[in-house]
C-alpha atoms as a PDB file:
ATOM      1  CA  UNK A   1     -15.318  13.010 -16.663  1.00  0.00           C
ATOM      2  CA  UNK A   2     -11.853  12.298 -15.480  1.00  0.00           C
ATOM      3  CA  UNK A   3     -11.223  14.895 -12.354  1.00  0.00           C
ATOM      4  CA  UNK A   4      -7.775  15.833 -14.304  1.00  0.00           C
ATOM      5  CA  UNK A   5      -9.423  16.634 -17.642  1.00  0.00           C
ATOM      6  CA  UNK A   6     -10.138  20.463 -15.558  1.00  0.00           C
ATOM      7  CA  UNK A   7      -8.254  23.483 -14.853  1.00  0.00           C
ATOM      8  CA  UNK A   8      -7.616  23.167 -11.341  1.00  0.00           C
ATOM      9  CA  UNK A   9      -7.012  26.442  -9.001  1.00  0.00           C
ATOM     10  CA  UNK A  10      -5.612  25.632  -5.448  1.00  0.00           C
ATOM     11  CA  UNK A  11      -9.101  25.474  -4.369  1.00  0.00           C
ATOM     12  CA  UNK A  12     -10.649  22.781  -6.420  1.00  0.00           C
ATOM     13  CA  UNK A  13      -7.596  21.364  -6.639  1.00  0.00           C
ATOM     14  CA  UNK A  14      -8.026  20.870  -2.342  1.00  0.00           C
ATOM     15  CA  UNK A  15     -11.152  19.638  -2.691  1.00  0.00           C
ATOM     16  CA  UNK A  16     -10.420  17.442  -5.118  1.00  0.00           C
ATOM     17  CA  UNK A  17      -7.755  15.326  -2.321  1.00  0.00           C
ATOM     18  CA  UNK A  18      -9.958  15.824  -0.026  1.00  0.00           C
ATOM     19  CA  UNK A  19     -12.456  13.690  -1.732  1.00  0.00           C
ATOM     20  CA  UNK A  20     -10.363  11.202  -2.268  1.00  0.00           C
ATOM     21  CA  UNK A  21      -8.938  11.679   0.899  1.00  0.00           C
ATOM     22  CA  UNK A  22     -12.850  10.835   2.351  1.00  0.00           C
ATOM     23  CA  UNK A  23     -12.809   7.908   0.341  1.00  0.00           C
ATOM     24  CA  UNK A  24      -9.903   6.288   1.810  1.00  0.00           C
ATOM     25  CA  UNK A  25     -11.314   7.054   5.100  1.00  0.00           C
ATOM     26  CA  UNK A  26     -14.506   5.766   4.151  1.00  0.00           C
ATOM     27  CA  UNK A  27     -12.820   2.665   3.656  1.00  0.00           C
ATOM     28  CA  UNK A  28     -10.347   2.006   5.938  1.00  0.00           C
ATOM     29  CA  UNK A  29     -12.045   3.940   9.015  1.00  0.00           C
ATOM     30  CA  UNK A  30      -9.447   4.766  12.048  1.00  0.00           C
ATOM     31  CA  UNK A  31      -7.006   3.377  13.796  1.00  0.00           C
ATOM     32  CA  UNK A  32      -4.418   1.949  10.841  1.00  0.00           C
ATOM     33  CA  UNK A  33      -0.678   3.301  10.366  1.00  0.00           C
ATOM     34  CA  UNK A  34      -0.246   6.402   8.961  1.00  0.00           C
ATOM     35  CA  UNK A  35       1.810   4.619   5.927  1.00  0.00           C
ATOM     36  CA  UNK A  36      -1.308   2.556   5.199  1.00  0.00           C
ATOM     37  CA  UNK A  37      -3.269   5.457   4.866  1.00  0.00           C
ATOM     38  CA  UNK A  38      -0.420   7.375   2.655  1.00  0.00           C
ATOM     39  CA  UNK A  39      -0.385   4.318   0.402  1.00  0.00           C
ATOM     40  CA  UNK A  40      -4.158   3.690  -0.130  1.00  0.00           C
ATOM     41  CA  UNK A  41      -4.493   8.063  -0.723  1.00  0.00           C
ATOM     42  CA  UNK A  42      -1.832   7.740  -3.127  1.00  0.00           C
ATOM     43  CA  UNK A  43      -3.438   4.771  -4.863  1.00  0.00           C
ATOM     44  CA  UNK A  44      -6.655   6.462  -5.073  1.00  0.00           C
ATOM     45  CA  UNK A  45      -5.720  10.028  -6.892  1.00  0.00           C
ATOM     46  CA  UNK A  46      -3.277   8.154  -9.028  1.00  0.00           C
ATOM     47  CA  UNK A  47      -6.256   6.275 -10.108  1.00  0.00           C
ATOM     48  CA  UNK A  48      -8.170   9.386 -10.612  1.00  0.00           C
ATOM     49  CA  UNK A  49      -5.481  10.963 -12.823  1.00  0.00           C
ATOM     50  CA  UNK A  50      -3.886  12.789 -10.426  1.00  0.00           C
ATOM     51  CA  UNK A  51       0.044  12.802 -10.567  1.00  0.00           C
ATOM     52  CA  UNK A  52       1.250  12.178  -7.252  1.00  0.00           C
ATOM     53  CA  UNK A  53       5.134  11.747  -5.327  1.00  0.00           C
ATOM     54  CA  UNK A  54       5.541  10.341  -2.448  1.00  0.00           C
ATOM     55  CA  UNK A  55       8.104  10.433   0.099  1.00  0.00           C
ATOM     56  CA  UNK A  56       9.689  13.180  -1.327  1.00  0.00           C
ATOM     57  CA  UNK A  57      12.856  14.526   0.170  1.00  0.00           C
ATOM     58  CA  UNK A  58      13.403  18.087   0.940  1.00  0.00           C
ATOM     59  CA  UNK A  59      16.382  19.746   1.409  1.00  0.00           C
ATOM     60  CA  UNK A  60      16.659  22.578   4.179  1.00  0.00           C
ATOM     61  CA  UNK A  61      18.094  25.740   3.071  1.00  0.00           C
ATOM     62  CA  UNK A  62      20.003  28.124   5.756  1.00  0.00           C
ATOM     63  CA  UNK A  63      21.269  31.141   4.735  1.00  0.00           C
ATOM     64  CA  UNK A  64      21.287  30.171   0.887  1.00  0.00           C
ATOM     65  CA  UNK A  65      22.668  27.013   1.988  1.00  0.00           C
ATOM     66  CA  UNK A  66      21.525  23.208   2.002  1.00  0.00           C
ATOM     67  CA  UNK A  67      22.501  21.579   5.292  1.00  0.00           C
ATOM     68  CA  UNK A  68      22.583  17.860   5.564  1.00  0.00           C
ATOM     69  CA  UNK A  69      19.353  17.945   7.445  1.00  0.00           C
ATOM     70  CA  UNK A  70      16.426  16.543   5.053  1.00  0.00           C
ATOM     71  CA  UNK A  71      12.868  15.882   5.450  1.00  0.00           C
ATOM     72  CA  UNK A  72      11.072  13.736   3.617  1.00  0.00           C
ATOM     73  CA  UNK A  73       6.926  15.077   2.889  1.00  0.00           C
ATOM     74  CA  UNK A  74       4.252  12.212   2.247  1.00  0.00           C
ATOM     75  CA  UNK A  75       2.792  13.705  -0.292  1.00  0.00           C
ATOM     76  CA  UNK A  76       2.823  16.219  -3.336  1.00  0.00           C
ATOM     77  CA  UNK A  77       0.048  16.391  -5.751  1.00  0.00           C
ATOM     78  CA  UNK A  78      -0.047  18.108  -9.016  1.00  0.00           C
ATOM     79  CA  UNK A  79       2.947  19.836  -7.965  1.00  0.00           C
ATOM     80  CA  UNK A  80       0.316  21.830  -6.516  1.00  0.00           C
ATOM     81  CA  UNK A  81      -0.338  20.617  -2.967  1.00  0.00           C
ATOM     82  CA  UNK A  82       1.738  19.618  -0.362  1.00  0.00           C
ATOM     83  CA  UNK A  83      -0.219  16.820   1.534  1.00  0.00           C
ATOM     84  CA  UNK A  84       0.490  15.371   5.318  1.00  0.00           C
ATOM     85  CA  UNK A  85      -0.917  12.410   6.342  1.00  0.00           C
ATOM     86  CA  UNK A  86      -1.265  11.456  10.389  1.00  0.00           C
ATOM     87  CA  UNK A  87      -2.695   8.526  12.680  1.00  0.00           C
ATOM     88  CA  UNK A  88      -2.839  10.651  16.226  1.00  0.00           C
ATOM     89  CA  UNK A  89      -5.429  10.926  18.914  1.00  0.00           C
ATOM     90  CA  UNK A  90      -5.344  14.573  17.661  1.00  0.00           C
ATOM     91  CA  UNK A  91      -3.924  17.104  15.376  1.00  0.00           C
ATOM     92  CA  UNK A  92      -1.547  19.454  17.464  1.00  0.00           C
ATOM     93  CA  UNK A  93       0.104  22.534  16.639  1.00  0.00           C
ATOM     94  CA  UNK A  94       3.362  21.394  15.896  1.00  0.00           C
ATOM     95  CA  UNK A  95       1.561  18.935  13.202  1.00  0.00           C
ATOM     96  CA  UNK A  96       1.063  22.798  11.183  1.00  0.00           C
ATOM     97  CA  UNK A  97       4.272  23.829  11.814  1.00  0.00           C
ATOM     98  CA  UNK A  98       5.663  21.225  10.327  1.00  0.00           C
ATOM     99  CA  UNK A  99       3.541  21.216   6.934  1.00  0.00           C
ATOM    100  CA  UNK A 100       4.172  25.466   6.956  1.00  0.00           C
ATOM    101  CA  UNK A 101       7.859  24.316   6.946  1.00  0.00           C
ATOM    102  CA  UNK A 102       7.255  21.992   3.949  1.00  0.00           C
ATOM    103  CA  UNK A 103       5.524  24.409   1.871  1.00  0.00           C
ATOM    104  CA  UNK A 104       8.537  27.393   3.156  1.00  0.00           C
ATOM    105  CA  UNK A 105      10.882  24.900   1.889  1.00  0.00           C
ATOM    106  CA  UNK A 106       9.580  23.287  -1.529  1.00  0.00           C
ATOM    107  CA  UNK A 107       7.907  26.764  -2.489  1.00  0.00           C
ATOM    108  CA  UNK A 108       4.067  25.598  -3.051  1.00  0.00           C
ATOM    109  CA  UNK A 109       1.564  27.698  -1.646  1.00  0.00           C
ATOM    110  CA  UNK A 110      -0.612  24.881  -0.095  1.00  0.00           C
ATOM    111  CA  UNK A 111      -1.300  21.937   2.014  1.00  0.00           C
ATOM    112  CA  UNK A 112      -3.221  19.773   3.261  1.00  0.00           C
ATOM    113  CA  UNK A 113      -2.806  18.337   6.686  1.00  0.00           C
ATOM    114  CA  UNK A 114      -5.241  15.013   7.184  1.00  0.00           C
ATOM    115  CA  UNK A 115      -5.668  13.187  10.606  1.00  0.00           C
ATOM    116  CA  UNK A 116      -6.873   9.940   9.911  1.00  0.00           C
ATOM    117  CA  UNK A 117      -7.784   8.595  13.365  1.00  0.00           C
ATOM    118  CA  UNK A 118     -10.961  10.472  13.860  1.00  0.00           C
ATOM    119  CA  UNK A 119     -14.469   9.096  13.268  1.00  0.00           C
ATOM    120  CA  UNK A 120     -15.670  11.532  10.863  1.00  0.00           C
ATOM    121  CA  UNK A 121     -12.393  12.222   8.371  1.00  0.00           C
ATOM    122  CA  UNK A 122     -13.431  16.423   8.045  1.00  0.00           C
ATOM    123  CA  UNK A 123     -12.788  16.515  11.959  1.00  0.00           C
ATOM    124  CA  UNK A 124      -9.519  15.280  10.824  1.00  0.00           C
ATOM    125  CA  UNK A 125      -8.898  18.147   8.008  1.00  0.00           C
ATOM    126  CA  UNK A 126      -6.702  21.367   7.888  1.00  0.00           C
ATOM    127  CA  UNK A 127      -5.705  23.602   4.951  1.00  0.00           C
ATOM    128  CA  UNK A 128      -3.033  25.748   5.405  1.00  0.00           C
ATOM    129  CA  UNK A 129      -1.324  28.355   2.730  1.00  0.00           C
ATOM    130  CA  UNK A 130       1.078  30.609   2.637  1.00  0.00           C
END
């Protein structure tokens, strides 16, 4: 059954990348770009169904305002999650700080924060919601 034939909650909807996520990393294994690994998720849940932007820019609010500053977030699936993608000896916590800021900014409630360059990918994993 096609993964996006089902009602997803934020939940199943996590899991859901996070397979796919596994997958990648299953075949890839560390120590490739972060971009490679950004391209090859993205392949993979758009071949499952799942809609997917990528690069997507952001625009920082202050005050009410948008200021020129803009950051641009690998990933958004489903309009649902928010997803980071990284290629580091290890996650740090400026690495969550940065994907709170992306879900403060676009409004969605979750994200997914994947670290690539491990050996086993759920050492590499962290959800984070507001």
């Amino acid at each position: 059954m096609e993964e996006t034939q089902k009602a997803f909650t934020h939940d199943s909807l996590s899991e859901a990348v996070i397979g796919r996520a596994i997958e990648v990393h299953r075949q890839l294994g560390p120590g490739l770009l972060e971009s490679t690994y950004e391209e090859c998720l993205c392949l993979e849940l758009r071949e499952h169904g799942f809609p997917v932007r990528r690069q997507v820019n952001v625009p920082i609010m202050y005050k009410g305002k948008a200021i020129a500053a803009i950051y641009r977030l690998d990933l958004v699936v489903a309009e649902g999650i928010v997803v980071e993608v990284k290629a580091v000896e290890k996650l740090v916590p400026v690495h969550e700080a940065q994907l709170l800021t992306y879900l403060k900014h676009t409004g969605i409630s979750t994200g997914l924060l994947f670290n690539f360059n491990v050996p086993v990918l759920r050492d590499g994993i962290k959800r984070l919601s507001l």
